[in-house]
C-alpha atoms as a PDB file:
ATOM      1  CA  UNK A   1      49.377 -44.598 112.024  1.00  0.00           C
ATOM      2  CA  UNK A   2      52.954 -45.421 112.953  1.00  0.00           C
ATOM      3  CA  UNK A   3      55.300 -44.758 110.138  1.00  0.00           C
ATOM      4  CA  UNK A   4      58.896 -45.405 109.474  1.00  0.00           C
ATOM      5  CA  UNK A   5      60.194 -42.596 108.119  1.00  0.00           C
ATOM      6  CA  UNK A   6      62.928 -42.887 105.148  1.00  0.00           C
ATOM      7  CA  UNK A   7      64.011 -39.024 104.040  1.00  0.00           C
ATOM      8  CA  UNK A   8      66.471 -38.453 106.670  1.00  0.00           C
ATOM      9  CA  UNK A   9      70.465 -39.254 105.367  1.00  0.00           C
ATOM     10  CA  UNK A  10      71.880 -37.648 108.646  1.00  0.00           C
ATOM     11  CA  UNK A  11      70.565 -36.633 112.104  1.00  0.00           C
ATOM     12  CA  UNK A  12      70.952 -33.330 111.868  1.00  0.00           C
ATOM     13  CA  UNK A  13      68.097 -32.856 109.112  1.00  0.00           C
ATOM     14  CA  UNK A  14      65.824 -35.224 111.313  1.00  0.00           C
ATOM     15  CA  UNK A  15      66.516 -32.736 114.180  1.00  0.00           C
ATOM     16  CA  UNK A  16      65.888 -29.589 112.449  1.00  0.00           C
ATOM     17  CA  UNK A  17      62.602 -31.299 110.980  1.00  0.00           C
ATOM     18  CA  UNK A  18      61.699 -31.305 114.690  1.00  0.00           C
ATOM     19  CA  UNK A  19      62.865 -27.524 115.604  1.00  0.00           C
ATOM     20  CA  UNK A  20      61.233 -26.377 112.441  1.00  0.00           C
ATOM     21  CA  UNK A  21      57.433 -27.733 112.987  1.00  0.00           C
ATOM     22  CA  UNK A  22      55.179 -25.040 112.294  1.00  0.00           C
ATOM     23  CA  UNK A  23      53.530 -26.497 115.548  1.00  0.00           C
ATOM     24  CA  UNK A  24      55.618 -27.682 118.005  1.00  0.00           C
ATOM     25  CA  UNK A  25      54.419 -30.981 120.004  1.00  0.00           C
ATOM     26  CA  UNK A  26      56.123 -32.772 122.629  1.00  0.00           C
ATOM     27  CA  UNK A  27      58.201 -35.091 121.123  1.00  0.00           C
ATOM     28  CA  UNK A  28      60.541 -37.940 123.250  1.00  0.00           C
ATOM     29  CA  UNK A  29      63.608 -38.671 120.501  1.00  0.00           C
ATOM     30  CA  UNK A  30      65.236 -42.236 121.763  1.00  0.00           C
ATOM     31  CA  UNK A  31      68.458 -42.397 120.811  1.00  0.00           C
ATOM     32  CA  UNK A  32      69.842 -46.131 120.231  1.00  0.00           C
ATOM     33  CA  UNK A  33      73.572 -44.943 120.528  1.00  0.00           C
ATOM     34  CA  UNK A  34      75.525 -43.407 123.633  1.00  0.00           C
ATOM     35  CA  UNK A  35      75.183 -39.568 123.973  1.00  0.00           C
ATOM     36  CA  UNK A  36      78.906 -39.348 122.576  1.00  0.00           C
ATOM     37  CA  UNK A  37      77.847 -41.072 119.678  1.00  0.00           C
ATOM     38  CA  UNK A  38      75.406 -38.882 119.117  1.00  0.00           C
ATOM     39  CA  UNK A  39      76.698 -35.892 119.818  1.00  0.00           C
ATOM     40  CA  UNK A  40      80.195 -36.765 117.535  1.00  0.00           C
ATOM     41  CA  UNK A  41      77.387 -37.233 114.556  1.00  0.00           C
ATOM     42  CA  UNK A  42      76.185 -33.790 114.811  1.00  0.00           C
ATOM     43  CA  UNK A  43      79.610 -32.168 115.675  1.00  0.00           C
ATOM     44  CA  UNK A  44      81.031 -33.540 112.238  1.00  0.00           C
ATOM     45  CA  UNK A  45      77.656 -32.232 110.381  1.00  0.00           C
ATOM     46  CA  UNK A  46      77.619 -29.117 111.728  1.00  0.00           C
ATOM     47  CA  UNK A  47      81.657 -28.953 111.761  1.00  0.00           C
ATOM     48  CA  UNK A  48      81.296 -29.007 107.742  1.00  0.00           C
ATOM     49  CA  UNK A  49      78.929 -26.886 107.263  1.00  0.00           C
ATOM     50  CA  UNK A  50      80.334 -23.983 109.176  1.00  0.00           C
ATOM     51  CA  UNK A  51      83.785 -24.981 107.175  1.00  0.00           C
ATOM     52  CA  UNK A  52      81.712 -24.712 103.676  1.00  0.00           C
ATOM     53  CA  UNK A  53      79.632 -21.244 105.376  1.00  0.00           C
ATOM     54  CA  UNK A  54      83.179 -19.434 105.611  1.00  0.00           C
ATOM     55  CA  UNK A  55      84.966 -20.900 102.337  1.00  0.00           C
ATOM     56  CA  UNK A  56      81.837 -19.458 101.023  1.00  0.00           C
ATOM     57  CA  UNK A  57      81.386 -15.586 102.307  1.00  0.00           C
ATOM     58  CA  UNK A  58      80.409 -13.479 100.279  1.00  0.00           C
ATOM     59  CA  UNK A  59      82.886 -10.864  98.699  1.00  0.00           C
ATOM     60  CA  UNK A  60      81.980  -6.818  98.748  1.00  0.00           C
ATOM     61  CA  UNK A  61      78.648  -6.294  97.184  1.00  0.00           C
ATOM     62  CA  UNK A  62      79.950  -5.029  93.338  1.00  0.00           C
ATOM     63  CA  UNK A  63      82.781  -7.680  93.583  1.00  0.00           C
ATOM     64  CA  UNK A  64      80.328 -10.213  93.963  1.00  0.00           C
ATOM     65  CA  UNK A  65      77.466  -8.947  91.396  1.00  0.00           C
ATOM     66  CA  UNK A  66      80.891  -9.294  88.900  1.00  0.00           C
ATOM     67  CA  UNK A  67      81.840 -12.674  89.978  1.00  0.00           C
ATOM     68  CA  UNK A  68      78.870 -14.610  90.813  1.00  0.00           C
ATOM     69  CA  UNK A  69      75.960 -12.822  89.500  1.00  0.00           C
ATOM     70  CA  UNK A  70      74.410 -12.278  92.847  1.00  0.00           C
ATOM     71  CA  UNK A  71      74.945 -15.763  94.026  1.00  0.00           C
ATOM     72  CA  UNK A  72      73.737 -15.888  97.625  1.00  0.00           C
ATOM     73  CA  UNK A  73      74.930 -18.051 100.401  1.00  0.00           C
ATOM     74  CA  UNK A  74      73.091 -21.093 101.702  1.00  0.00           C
ATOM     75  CA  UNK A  75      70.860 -20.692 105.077  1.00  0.00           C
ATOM     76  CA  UNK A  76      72.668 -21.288 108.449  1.00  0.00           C
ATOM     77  CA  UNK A  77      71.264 -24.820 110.004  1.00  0.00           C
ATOM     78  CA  UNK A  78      69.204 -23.916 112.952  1.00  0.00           C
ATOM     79  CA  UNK A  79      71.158 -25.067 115.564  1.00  0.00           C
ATOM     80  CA  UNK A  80      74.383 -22.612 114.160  1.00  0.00           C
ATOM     81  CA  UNK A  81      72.033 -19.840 113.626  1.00  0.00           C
ATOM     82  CA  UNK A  82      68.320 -19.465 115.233  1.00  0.00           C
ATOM     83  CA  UNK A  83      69.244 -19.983 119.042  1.00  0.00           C
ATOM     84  CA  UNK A  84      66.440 -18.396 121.060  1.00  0.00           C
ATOM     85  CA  UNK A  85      63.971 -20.212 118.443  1.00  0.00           C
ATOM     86  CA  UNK A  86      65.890 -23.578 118.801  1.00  0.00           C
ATOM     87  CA  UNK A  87      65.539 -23.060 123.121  1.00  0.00           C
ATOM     88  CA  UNK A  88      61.914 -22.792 122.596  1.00  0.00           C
ATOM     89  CA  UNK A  89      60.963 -25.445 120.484  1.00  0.00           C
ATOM     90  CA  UNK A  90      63.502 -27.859 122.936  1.00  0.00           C
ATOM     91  CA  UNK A  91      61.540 -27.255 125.913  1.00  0.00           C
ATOM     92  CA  UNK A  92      59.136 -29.821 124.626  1.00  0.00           C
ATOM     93  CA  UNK A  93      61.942 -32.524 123.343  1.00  0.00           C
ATOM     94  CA  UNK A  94      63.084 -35.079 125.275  1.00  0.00           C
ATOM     95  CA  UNK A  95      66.380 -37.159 124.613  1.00  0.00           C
ATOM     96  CA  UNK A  96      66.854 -40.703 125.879  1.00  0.00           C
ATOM     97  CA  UNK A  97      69.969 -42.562 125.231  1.00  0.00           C
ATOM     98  CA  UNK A  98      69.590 -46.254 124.656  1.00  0.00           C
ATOM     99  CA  UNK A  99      73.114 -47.434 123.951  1.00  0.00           C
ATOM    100  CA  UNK A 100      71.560 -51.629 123.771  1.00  0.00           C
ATOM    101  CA  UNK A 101      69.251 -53.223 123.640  1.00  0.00           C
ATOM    102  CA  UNK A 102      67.993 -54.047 127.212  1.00  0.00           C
ATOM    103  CA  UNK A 103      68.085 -50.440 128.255  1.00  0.00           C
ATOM    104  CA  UNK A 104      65.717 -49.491 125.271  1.00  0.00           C
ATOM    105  CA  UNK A 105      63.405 -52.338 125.714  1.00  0.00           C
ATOM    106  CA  UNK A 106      63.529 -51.695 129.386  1.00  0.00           C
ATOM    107  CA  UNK A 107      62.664 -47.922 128.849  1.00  0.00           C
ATOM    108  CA  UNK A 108      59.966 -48.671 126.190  1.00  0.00           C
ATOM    109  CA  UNK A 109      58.445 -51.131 128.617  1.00  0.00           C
ATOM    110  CA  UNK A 110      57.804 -48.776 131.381  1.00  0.00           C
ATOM    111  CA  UNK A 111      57.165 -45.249 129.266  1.00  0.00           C
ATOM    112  CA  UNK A 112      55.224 -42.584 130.682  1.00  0.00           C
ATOM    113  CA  UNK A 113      54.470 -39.936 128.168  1.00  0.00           C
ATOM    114  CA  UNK A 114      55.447 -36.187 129.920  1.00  0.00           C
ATOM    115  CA  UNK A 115      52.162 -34.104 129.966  1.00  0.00           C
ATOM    116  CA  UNK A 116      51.234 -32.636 126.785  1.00  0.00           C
ATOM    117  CA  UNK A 117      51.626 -28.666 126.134  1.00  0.00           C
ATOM    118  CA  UNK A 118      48.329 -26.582 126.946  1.00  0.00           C
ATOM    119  CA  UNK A 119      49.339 -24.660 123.998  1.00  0.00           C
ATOM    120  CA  UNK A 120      49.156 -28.188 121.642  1.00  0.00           C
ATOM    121  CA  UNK A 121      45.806 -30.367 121.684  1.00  0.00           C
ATOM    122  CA  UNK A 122      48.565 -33.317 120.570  1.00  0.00           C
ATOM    123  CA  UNK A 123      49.507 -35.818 122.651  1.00  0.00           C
ATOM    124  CA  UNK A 124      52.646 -36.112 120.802  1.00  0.00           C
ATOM    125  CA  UNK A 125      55.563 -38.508 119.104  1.00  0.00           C
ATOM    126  CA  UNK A 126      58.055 -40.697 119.807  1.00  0.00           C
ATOM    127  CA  UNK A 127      61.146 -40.915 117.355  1.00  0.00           C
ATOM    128  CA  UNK A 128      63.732 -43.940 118.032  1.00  0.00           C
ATOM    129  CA  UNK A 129      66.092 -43.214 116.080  1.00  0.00           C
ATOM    130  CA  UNK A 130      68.555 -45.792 114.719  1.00  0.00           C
ATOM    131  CA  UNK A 131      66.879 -49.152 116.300  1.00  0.00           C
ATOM    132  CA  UNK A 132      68.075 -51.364 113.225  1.00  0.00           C
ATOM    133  CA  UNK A 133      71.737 -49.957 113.614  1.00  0.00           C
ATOM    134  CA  UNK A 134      71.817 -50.958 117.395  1.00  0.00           C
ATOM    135  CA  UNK A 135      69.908 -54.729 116.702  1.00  0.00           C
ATOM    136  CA  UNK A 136      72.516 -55.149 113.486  1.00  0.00           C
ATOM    137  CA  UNK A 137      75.260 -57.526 114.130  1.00  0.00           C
ATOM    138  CA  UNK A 138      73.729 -58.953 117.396  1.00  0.00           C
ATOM    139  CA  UNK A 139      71.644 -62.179 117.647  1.00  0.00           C
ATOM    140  CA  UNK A 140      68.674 -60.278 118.209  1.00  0.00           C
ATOM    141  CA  UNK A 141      68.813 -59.135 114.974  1.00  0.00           C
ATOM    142  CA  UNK A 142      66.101 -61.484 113.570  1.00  0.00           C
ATOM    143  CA  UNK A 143      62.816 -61.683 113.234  1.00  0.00           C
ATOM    144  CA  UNK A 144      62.335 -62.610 116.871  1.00  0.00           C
ATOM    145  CA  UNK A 145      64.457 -60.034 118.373  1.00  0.00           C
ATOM    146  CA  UNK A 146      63.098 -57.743 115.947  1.00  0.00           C
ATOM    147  CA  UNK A 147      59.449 -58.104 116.844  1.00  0.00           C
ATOM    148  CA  UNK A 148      60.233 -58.259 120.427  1.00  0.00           C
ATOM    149  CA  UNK A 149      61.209 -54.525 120.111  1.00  0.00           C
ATOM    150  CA  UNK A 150      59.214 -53.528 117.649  1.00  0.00           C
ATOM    151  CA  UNK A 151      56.264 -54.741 119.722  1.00  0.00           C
ATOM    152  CA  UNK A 152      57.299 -52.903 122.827  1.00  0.00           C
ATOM    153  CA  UNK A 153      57.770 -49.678 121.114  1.00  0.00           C
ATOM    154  CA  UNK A 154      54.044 -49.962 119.713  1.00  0.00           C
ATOM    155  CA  UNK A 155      53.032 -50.936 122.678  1.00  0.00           C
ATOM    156  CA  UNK A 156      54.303 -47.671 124.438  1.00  0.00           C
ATOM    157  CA  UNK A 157      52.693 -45.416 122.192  1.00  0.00           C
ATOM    158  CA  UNK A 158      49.304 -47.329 122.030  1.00  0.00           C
ATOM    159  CA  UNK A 159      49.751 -46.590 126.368  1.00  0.00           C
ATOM    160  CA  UNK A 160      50.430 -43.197 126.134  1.00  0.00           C
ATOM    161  CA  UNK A 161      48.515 -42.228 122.488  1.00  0.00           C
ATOM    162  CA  UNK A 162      51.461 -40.801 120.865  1.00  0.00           C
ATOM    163  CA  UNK A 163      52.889 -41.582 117.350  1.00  0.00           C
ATOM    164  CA  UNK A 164      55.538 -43.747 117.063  1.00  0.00           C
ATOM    165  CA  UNK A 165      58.658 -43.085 114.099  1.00  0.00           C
ATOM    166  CA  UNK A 166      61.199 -44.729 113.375  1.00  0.00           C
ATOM    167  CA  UNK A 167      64.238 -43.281 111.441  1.00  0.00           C
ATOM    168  CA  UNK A 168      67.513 -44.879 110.485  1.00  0.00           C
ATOM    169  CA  UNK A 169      70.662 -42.560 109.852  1.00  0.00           C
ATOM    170  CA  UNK A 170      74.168 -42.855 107.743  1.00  0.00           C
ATOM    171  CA  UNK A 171      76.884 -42.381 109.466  1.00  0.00           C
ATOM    172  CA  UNK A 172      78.338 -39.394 108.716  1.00  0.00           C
ATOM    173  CA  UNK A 173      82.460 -40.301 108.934  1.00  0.00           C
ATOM    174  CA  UNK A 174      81.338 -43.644 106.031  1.00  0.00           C
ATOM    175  CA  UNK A 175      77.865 -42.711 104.361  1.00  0.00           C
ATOM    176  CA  UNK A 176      78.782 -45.710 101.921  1.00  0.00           C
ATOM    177  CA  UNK A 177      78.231 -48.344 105.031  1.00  0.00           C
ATOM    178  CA  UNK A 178      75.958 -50.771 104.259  1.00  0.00           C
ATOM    179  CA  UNK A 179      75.327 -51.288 108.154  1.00  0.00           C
ATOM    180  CA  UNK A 180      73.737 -48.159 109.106  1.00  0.00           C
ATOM    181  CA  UNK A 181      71.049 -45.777 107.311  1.00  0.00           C
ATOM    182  CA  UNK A 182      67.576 -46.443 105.574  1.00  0.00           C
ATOM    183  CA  UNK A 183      68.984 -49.572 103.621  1.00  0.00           C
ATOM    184  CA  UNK A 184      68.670 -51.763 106.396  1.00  0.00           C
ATOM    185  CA  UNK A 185      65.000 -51.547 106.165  1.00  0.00           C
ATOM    186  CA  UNK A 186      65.878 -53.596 102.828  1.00  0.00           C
ATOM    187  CA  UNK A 187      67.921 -56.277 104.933  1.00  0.00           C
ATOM    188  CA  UNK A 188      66.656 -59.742 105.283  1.00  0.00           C
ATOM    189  CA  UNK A 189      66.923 -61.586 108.454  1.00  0.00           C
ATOM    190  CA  UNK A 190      66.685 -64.935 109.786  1.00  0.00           C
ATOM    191  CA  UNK A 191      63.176 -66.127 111.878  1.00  0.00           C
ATOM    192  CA  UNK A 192      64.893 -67.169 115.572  1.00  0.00           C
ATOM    193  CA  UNK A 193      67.354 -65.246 117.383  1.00  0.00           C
ATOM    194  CA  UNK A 194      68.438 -68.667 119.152  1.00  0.00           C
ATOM    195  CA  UNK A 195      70.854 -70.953 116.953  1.00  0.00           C
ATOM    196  CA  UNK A 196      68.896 -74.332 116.550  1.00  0.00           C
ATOM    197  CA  UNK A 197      69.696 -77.875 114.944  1.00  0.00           C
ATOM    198  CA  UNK A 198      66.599 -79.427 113.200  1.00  0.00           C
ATOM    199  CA  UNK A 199      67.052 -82.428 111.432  1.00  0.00           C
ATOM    200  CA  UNK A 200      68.060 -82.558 107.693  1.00  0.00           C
ATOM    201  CA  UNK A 201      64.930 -82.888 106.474  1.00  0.00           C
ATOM    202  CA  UNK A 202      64.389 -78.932 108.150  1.00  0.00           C
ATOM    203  CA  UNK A 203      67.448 -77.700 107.013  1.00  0.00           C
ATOM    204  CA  UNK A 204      66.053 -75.529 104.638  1.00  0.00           C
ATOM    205  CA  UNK A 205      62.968 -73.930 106.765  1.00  0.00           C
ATOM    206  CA  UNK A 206      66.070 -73.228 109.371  1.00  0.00           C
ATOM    207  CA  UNK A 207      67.893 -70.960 106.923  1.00  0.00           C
ATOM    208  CA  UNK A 208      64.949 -69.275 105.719  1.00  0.00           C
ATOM    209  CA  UNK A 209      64.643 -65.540 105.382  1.00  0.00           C
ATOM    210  CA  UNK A 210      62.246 -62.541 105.732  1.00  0.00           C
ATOM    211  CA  UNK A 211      62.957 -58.411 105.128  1.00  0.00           C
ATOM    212  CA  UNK A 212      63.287 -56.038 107.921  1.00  0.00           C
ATOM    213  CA  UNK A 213      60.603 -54.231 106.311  1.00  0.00           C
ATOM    214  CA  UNK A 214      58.135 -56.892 105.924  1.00  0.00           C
ATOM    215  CA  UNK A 215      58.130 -57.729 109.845  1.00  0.00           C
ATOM    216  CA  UNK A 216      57.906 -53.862 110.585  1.00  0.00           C
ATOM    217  CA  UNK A 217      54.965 -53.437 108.098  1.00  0.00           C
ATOM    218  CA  UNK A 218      52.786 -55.295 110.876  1.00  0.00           C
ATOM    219  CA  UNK A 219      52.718 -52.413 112.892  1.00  0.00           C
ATOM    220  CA  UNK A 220      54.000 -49.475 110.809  1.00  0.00           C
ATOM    221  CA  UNK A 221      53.462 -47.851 107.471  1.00  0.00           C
ATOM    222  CA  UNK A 222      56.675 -46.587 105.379  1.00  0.00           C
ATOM    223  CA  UNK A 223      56.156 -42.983 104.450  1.00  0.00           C
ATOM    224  CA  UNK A 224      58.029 -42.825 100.754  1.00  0.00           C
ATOM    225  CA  UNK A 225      61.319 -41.015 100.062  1.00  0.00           C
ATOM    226  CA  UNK A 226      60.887 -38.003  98.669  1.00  0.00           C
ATOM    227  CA  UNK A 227      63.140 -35.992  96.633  1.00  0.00           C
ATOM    228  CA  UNK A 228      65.614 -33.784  98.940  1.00  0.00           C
ATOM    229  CA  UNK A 229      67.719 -31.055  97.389  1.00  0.00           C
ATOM    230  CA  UNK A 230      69.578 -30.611 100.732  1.00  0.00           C
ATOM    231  CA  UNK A 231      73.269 -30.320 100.002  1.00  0.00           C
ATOM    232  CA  UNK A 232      74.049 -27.958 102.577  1.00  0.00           C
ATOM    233  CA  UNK A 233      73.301 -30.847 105.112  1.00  0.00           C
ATOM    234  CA  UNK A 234      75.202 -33.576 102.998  1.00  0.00           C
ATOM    235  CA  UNK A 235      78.335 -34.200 104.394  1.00  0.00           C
ATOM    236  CA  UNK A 236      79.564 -36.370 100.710  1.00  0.00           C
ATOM    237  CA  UNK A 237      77.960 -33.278  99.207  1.00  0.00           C
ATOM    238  CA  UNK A 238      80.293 -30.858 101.049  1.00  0.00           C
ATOM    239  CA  UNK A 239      82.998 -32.752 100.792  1.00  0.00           C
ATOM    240  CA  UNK A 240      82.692 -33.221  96.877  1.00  0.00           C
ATOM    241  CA  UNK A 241      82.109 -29.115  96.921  1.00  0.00           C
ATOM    242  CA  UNK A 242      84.943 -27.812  99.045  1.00  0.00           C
ATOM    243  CA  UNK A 243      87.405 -25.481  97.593  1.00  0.00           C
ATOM    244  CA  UNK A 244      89.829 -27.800  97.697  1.00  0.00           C
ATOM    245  CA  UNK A 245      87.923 -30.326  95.120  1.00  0.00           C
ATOM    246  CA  UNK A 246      87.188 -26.861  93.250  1.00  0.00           C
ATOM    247  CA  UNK A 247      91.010 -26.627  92.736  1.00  0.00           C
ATOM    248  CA  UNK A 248      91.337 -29.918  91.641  1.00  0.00           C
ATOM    249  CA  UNK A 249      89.034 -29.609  88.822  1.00  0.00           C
END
């Protein structure tokens, strides 16, 4: 069953979900942003975490048994830490960059899946991640827009028999914008991209509404948020734990 994923704040946790499975499958990750985009997400993330890793190192072994009761530090993030594993599992990743929307609808249209791993019986997954964010403040950001993509994305992993995701990410420089992450899914749209005058007596079916989620539910099912304890990935929760805010207090 497609599902639309809603756990991930940040793409760095969605990528090292993907590093980190226990069985790694080919996987195609669509990217609805340029690859600077992308890459200035992850460069921040991982940016704060090595700050917070070195504010954080651990004194000589008796100092710190005084201090901190044997506090130990967090784990590195895979991509800081576990190369060799992290070049293995990426030889079966793919990343596409879809900056708009043509391009992605264009690429979706015409996907070939790669040949799956001998190793894996799995045909695979595809992961676009961010596809509200890119539709959001365009005119295809309706209902019919929406479904337009939507539809081509299912229909790409029907073709091919891979599972289809879809994740939405903060952005990591303003986590508090209400344009980007899993609350759009919450976001209700109008029904035609197109701008059209009905008479008066269809004034009112002309500004009616619908949720994001309620279109995507035709096709996918919304895997529940569950609780995630992972500060060390939170760029507000670094921020809100760096010495300096330590001082402060």
């Amino acid at each position: 069953m497609n599902s639309i994923i809603l756990k991930y704040d940040y793409e760095l946790e969605l990528l090292e979900d993907i590093l980190n499975q226990t069985c790694h499958i080919p996987t195609d990750l669509l990217v609805c942003s340029s690859k600077a985009d992308f890459l200035e997400q992850l460069v921040v993330q991982l940016g704060r975490i090595s700050i917070q890793s070195e504010a954080q190192t651990p004194l000589p072994q008796e100092e710190a048994n005084t201090q901190f009761g044997g506090h130990s530090c967090k784990p590195q993030p895979i991509l800081l830490s576990k190369t060799l594993h992290a070049l293995s599992a990426s030889q079966l990743i793919s990343l596409v960059f879809c900056p708009t929307i043509p391009p992605l609808r264009g690429y979706l249209s015409g996907y070939v899946s790669r040949s799956a791993s001998p190793s894996t019986q799995s045909p695979g997954q595809i992961i676009i991640l961010n596809l509200l964010a890119m539709h959001h403040g365009t005119s295809e950001f309706t209902l019919q827009g929406l479904s337009q993509t939507l539809a081509a994305a299912v229909s790409a992993g029907h073709r091919t028999d891979r599972v289809l995701k879809l994740v939405e990410c903060k952005d990591v420089n303003d986590p508090s914008n209400p344009n980007r992450g899993p609350g759009l899914w919450k976001t209700e749209v109008q029904l035609l991209s197109a701008a059209i005058k009905i008479g008066e007596a269809g004034q009112s079916w002309g500004r009616r509404t619908i949720s994001v989620m309620r279109i995507a539910s035709r096709w996918f099912k919304a895997e529940q948020q569950k609780e995630r304890r992972r500060e060390e990935h939170n760029p507000v929760m670094l921020a809100r734990n760096s010495p300096e805010k330590e001082i402060l207090v």
